[in-house]
PDB file of N, CA and C in Angstrom:
ATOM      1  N   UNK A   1     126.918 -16.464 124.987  1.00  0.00           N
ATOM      2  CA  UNK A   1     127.842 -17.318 124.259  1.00  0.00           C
ATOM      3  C   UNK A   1     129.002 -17.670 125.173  1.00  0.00           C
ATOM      4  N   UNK A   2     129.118 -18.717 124.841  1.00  0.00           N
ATOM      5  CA  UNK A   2     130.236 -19.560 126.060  1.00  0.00           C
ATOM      6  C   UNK A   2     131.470 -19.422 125.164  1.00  0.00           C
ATOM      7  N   UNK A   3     132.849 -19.459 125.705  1.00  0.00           N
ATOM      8  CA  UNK A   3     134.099 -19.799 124.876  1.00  0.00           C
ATOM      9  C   UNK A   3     134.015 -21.408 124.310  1.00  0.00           C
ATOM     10  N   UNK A   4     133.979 -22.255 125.431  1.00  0.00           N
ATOM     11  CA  UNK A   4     133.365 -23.503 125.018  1.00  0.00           C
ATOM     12  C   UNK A   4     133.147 -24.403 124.459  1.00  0.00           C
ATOM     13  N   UNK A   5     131.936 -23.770 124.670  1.00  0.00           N
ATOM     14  CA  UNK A   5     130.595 -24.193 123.493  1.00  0.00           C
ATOM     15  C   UNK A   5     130.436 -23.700 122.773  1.00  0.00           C
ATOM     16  N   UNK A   6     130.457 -22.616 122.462  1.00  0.00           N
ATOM     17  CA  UNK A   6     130.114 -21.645 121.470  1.00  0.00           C
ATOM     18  C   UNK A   6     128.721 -21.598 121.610  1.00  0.00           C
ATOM     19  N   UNK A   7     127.770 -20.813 120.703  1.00  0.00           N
ATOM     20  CA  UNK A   7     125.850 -20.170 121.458  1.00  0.00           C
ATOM     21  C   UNK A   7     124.993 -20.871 121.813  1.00  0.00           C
ATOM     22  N   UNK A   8     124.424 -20.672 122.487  1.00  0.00           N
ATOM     23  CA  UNK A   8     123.588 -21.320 123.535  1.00  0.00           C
ATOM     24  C   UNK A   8     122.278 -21.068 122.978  1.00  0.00           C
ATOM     25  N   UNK A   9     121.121 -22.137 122.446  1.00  0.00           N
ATOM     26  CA  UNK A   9     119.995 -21.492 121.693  1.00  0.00           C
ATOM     27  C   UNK A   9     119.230 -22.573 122.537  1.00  0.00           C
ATOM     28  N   UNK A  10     117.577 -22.143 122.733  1.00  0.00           N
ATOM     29  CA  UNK A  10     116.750 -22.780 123.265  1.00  0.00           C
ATOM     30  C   UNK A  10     115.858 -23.982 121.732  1.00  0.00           C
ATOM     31  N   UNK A  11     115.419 -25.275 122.489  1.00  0.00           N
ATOM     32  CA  UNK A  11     115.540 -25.685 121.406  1.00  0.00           C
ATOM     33  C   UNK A  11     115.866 -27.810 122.005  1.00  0.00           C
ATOM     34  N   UNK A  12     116.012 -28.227 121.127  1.00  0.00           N
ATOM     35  CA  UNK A  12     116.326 -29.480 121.125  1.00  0.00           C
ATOM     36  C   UNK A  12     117.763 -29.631 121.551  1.00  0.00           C
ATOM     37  N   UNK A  13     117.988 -30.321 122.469  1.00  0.00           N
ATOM     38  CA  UNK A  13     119.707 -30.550 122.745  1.00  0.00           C
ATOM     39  C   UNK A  13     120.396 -31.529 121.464  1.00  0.00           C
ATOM     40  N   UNK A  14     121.326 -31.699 121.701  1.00  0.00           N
ATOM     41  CA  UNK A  14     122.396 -32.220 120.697  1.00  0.00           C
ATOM     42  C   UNK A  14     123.943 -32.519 120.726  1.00  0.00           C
ATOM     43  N   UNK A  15     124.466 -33.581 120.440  1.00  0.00           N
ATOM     44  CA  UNK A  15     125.453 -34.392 120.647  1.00  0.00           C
ATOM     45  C   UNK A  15     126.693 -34.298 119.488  1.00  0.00           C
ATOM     46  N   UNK A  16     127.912 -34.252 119.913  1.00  0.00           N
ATOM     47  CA  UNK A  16     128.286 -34.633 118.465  1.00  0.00           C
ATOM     48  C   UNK A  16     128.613 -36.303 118.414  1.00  0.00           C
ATOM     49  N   UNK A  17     128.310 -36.958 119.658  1.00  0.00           N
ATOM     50  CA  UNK A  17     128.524 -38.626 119.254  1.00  0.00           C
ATOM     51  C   UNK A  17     126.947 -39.182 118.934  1.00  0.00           C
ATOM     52  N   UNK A  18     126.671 -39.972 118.232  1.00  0.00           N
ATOM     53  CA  UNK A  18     125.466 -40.939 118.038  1.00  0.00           C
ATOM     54  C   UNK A  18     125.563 -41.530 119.327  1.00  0.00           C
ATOM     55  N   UNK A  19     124.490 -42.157 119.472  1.00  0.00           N
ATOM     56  CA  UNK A  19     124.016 -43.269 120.793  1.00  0.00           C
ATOM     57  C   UNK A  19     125.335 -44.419 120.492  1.00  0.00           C
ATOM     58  N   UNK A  20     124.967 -44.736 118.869  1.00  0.00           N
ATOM     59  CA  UNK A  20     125.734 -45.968 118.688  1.00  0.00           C
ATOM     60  C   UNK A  20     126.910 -46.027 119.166  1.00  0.00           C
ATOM     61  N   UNK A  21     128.038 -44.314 118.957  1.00  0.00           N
ATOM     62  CA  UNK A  21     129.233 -44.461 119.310  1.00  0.00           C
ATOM     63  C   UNK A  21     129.503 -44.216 120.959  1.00  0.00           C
ATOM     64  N   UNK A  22     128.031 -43.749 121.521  1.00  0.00           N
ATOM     65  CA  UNK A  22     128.372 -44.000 123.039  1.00  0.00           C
ATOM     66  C   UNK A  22     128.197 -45.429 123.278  1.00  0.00           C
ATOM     67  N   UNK A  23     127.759 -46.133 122.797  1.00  0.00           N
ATOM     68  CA  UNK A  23     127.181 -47.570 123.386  1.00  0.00           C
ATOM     69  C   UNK A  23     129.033 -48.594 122.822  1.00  0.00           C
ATOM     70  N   UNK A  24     129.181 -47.896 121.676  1.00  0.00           N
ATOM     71  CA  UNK A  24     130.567 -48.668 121.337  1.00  0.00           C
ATOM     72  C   UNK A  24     131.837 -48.097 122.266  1.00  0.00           C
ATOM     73  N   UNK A  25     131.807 -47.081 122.622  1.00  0.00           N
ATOM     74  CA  UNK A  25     132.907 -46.512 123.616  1.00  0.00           C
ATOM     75  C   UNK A  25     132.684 -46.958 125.252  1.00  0.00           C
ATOM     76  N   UNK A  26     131.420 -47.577 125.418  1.00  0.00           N
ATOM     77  CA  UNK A  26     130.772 -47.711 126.400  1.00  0.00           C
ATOM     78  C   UNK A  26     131.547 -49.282 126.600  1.00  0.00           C
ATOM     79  N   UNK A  27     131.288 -49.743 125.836  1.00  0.00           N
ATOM     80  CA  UNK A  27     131.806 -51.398 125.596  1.00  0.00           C
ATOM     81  C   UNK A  27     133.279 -51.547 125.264  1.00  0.00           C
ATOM     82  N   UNK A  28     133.872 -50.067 124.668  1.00  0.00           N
ATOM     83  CA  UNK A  28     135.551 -50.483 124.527  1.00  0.00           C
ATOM     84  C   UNK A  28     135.964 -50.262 126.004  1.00  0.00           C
ATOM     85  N   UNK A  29     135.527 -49.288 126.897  1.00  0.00           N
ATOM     86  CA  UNK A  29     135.852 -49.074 128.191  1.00  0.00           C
ATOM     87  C   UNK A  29     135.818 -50.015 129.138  1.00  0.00           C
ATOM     88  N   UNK A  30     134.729 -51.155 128.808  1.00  0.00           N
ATOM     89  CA  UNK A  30     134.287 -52.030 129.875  1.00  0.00           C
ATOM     90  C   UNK A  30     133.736 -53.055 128.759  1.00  0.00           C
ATOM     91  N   UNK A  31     134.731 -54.266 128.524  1.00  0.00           N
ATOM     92  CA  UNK A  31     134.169 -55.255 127.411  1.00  0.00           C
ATOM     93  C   UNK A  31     133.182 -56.077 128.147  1.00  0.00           C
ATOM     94  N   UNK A  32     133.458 -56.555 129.535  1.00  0.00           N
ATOM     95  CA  UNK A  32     132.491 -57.225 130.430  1.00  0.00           C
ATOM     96  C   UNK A  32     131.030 -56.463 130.681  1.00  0.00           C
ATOM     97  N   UNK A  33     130.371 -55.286 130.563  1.00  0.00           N
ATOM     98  CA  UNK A  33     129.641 -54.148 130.748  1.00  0.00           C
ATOM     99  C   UNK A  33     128.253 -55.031 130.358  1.00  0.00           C
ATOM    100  N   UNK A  34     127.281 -55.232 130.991  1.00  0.00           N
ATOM    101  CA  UNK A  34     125.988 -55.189 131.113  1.00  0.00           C
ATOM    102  C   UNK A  34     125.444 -54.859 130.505  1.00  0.00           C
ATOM    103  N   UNK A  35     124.465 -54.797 129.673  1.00  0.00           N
ATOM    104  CA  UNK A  35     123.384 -53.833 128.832  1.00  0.00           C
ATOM    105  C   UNK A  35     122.759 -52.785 129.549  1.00  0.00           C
ATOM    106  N   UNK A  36     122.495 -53.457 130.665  1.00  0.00           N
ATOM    107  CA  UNK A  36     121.733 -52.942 131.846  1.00  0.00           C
ATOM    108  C   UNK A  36     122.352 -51.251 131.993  1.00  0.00           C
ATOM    109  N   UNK A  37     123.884 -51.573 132.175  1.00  0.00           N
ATOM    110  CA  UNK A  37     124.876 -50.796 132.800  1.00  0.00           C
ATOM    111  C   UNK A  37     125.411 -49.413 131.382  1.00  0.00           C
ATOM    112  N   UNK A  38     125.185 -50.342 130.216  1.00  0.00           N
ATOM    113  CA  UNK A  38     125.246 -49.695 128.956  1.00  0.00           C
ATOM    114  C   UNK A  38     124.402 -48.579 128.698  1.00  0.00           C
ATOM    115  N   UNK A  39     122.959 -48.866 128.994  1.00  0.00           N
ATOM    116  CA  UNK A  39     121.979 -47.891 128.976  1.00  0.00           C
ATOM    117  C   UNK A  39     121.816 -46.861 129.669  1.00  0.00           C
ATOM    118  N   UNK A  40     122.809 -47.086 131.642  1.00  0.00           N
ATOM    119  CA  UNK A  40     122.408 -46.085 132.346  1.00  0.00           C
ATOM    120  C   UNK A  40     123.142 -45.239 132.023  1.00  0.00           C
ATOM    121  N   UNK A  41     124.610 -45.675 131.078  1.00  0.00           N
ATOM    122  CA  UNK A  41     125.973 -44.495 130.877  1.00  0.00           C
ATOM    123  C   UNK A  41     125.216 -43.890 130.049  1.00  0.00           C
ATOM    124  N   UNK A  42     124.786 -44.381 128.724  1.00  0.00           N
ATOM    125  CA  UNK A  42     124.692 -43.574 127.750  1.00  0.00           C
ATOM    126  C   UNK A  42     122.582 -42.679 127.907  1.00  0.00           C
ATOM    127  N   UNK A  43     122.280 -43.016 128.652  1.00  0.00           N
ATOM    128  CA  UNK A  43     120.558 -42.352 128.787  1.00  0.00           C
ATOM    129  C   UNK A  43     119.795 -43.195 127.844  1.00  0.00           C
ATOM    130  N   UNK A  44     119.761 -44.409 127.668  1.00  0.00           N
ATOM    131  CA  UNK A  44     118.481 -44.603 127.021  1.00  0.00           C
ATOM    132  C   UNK A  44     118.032 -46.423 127.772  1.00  0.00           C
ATOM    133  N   UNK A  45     117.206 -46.689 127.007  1.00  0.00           N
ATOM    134  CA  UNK A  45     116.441 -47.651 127.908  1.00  0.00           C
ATOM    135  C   UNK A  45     117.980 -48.993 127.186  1.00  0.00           C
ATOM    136  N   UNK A  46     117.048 -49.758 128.174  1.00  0.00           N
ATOM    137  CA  UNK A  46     117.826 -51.188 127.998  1.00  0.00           C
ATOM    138  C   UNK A  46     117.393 -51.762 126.482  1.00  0.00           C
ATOM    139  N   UNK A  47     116.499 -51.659 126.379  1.00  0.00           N
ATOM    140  CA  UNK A  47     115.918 -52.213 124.860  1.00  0.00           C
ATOM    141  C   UNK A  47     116.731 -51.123 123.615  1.00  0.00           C
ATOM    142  N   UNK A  48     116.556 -50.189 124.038  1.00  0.00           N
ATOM    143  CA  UNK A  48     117.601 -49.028 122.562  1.00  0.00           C
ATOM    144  C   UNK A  48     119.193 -50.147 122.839  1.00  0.00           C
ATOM    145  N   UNK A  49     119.814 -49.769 124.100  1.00  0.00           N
ATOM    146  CA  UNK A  49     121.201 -50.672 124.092  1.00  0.00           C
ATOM    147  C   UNK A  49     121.166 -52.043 123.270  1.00  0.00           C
ATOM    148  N   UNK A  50     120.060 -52.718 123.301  1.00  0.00           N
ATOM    149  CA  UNK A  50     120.250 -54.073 122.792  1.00  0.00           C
ATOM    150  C   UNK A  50     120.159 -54.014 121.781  1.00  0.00           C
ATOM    151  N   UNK A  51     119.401 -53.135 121.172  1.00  0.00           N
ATOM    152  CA  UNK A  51     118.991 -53.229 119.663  1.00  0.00           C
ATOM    153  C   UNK A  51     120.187 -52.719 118.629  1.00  0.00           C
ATOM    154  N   UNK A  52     120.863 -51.473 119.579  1.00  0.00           N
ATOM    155  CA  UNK A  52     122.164 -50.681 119.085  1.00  0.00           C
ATOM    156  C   UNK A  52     123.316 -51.919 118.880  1.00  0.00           C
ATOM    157  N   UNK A  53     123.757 -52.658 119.679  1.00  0.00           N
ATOM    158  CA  UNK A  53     124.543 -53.286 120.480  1.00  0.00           C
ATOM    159  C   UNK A  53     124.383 -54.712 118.456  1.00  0.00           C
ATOM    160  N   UNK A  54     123.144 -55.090 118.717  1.00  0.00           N
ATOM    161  CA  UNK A  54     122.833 -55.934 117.787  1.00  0.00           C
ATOM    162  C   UNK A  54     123.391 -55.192 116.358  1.00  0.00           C
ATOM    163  N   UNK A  55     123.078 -53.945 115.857  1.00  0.00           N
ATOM    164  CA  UNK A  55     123.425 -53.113 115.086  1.00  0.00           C
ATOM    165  C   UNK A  55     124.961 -53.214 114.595  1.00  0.00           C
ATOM    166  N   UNK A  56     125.467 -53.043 115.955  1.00  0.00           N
ATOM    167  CA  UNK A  56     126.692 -52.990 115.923  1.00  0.00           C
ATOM    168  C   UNK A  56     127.359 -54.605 115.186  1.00  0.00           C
ATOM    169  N   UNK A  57     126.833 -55.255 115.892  1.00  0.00           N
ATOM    170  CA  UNK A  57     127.262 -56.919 115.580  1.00  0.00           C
ATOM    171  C   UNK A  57     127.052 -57.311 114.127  1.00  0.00           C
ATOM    172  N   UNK A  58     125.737 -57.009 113.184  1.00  0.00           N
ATOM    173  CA  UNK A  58     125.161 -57.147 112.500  1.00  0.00           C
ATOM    174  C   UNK A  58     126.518 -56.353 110.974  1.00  0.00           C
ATOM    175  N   UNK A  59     127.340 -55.092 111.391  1.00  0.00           N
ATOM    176  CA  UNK A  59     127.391 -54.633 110.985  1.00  0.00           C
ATOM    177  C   UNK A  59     129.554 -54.315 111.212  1.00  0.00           C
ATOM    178  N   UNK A  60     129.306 -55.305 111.939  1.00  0.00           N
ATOM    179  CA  UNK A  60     131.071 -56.307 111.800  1.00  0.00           C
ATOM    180  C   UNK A  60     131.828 -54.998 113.242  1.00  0.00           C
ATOM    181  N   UNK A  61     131.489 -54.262 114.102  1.00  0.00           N
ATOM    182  CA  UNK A  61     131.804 -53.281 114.715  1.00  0.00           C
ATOM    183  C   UNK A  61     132.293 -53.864 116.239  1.00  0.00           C
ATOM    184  N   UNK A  62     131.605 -55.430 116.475  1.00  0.00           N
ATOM    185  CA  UNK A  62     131.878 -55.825 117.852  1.00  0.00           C
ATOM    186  C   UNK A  62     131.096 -56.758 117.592  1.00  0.00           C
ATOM    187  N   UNK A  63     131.356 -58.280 118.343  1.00  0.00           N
ATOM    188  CA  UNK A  63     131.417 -59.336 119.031  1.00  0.00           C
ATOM    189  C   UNK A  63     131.104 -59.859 119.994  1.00  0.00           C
ATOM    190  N   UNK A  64     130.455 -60.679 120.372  1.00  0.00           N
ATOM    191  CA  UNK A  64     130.486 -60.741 121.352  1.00  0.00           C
ATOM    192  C   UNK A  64     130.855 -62.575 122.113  1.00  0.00           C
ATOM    193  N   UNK A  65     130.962 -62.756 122.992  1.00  0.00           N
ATOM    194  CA  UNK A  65     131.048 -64.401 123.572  1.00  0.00           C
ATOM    195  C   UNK A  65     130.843 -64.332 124.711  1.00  0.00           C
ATOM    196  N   UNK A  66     129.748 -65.811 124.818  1.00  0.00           N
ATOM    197  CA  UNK A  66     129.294 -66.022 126.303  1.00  0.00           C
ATOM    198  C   UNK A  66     130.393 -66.483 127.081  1.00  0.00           C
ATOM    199  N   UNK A  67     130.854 -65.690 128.528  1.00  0.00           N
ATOM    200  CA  UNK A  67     131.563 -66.134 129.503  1.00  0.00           C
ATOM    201  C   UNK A  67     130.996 -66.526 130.859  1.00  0.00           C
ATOM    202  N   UNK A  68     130.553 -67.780 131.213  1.00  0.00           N
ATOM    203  CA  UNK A  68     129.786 -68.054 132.464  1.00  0.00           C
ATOM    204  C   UNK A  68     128.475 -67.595 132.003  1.00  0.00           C
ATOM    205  N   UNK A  69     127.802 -66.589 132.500  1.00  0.00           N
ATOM    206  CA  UNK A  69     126.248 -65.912 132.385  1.00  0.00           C
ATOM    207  C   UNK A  69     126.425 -64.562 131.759  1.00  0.00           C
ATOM    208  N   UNK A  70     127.859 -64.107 131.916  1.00  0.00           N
ATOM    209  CA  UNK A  70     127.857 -62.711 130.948  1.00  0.00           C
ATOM    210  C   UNK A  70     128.532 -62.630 129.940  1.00  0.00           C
ATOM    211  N   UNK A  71     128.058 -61.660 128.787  1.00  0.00           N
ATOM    212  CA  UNK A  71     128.960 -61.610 127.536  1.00  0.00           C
ATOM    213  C   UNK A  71     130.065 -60.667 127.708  1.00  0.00           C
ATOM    214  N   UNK A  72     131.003 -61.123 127.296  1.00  0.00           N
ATOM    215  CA  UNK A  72     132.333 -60.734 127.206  1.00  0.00           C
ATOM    216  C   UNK A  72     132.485 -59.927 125.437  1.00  0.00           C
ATOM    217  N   UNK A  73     132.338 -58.766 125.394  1.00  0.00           N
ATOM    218  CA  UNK A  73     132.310 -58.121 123.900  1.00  0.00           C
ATOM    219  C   UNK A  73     133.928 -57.463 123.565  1.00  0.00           C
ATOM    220  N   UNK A  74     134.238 -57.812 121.749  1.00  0.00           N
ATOM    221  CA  UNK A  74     135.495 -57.604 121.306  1.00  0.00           C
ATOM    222  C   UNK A  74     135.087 -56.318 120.420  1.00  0.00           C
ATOM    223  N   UNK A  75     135.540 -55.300 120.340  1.00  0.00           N
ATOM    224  CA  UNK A  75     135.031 -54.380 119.414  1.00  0.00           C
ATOM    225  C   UNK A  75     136.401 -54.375 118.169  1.00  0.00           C
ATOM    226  N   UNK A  76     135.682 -54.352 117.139  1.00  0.00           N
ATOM    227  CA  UNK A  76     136.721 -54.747 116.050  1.00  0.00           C
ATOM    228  C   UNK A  76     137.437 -53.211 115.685  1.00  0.00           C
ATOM    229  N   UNK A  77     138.618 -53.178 115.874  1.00  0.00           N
ATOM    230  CA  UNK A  77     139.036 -51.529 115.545  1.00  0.00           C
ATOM    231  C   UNK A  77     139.903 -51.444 114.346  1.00  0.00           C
ATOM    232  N   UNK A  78     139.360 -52.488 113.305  1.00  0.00           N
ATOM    233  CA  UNK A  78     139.731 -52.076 112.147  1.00  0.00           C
ATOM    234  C   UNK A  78     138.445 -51.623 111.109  1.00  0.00           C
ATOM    235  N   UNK A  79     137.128 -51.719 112.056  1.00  0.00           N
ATOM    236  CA  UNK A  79     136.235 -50.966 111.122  1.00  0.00           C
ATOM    237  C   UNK A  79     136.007 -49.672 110.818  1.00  0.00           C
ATOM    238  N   UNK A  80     135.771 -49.607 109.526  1.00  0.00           N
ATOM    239  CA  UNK A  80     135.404 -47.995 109.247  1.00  0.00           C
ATOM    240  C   UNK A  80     134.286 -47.616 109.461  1.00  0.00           C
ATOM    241  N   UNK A  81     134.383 -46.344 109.585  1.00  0.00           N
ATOM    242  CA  UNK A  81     133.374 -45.297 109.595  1.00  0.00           C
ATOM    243  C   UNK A  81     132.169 -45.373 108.330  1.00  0.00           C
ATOM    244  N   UNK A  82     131.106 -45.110 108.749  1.00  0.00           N
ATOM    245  CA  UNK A  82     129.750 -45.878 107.388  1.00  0.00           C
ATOM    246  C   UNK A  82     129.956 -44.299 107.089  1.00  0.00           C
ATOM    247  N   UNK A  83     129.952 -43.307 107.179  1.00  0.00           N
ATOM    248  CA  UNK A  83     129.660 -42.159 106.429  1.00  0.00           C
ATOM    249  C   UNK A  83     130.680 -41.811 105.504  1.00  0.00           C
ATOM    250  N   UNK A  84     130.428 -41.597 104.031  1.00  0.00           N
ATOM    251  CA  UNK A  84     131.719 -41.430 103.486  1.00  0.00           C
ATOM    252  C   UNK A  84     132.706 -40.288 103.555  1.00  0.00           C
ATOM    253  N   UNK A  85     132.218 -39.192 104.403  1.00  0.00           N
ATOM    254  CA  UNK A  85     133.212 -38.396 104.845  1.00  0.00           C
ATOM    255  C   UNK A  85     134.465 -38.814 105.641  1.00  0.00           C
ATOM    256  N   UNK A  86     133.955 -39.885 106.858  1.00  0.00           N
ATOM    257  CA  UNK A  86     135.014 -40.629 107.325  1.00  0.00           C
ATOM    258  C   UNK A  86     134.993 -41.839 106.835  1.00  0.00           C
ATOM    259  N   UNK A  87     135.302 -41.953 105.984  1.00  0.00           N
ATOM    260  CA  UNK A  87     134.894 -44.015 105.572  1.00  0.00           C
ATOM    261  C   UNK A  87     136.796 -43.940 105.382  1.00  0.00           C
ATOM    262  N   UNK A  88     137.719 -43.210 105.253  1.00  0.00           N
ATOM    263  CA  UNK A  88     139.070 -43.228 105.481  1.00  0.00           C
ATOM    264  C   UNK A  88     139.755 -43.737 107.099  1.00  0.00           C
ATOM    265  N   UNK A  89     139.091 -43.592 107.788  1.00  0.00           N
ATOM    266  CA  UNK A  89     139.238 -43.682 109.545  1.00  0.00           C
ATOM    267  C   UNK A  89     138.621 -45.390 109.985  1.00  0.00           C
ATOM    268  N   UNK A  90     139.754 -45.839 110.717  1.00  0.00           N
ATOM    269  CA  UNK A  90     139.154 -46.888 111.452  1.00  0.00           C
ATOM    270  C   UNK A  90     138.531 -46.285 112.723  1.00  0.00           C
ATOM    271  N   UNK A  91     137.483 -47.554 113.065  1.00  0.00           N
ATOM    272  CA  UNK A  91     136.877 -46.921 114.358  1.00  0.00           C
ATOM    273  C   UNK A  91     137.906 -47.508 115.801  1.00  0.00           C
ATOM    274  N   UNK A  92     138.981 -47.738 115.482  1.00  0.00           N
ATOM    275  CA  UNK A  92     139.601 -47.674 116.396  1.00  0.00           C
ATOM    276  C   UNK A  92     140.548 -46.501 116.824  1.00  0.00           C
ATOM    277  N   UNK A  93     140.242 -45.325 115.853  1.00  0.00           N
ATOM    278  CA  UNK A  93     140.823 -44.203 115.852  1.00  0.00           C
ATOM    279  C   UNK A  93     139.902 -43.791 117.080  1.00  0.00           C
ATOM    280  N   UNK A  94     138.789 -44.028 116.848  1.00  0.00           N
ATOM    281  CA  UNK A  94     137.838 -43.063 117.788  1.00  0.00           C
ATOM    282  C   UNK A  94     137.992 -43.552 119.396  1.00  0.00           C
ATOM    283  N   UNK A  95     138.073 -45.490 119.179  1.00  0.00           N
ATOM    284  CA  UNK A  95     138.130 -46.031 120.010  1.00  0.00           C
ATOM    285  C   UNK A  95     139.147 -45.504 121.357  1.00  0.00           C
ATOM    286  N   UNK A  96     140.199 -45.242 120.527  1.00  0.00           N
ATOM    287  CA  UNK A  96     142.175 -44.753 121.312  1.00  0.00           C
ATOM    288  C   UNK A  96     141.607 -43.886 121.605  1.00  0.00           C
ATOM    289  N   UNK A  97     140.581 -42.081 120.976  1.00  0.00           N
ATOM    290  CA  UNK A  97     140.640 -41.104 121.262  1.00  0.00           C
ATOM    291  C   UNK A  97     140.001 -40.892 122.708  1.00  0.00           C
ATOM    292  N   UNK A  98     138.926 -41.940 122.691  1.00  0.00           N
ATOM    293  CA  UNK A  98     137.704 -41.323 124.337  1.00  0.00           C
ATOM    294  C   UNK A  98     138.115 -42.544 124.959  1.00  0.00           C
ATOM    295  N   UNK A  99     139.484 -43.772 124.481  1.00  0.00           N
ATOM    296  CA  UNK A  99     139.736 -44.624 126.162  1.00  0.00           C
ATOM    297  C   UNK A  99     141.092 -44.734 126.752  1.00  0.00           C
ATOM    298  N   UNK A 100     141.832 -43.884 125.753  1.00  0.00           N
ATOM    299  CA  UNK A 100     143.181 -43.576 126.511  1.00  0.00           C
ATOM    300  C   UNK A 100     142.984 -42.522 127.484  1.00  0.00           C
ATOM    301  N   UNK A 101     143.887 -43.336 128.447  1.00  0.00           N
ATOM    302  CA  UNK A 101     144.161 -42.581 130.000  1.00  0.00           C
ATOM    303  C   UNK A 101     144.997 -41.101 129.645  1.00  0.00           C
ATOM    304  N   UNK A 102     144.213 -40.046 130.141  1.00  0.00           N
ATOM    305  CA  UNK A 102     144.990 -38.869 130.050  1.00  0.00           C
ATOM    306  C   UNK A 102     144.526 -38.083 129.337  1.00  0.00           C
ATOM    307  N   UNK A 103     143.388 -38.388 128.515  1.00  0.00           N
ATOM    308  CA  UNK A 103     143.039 -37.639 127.232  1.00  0.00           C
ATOM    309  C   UNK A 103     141.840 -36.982 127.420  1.00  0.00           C
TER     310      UNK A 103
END
């Protein structure tokens, strides 16, 4: 047992962010960001990013607009959280927490 982490069990690994909220922290960090470039941060293929990415759009979380040949994405940080435990929290709470400098 780590201080940490707390116990260490063999087994399936596990996250406490979804893909979705790496792929949205992925895009608040870098609004210009690639899909390409989206997939290698967060581990999954280019096709999961696009489909997430669409998810996201579909579902009022981020934006996007063509600039030249690349999309330029706005992530909306007055949306809430879909689970009703946090459905009180904008996701720009989460947004400030993993892209402010220092934290």
């Amino acid at each position: 047992m780590t201080a940490e982490a707390g116990p260490v069990r063999a087994g399936k690994a596990w996250t406490f962010l979804t893909n979705h909220a790496h792929v949205l922290l992925s895009i608040a960090r870098d609004p210009s960001i690639r899909l390409r470039e989206v997939a290698e941060v967060v581990g999954i293929t280019e096709r999961a990013a696009q489909s997430i990415v669409a998810d996201l759009e579909a579902a009022g979380y981020l934006r996007h607009e063509r600039v030249g040949r690349r999309n330029q994405y706005t992530v909306n940080p007055a949306g809430r959280f879909r689970h009703p435990a946090e459905a009180d929290h904008h996701i720009g709470d989460l947004v400030a927490l993993f892209t402010t400098p220092g934290t």
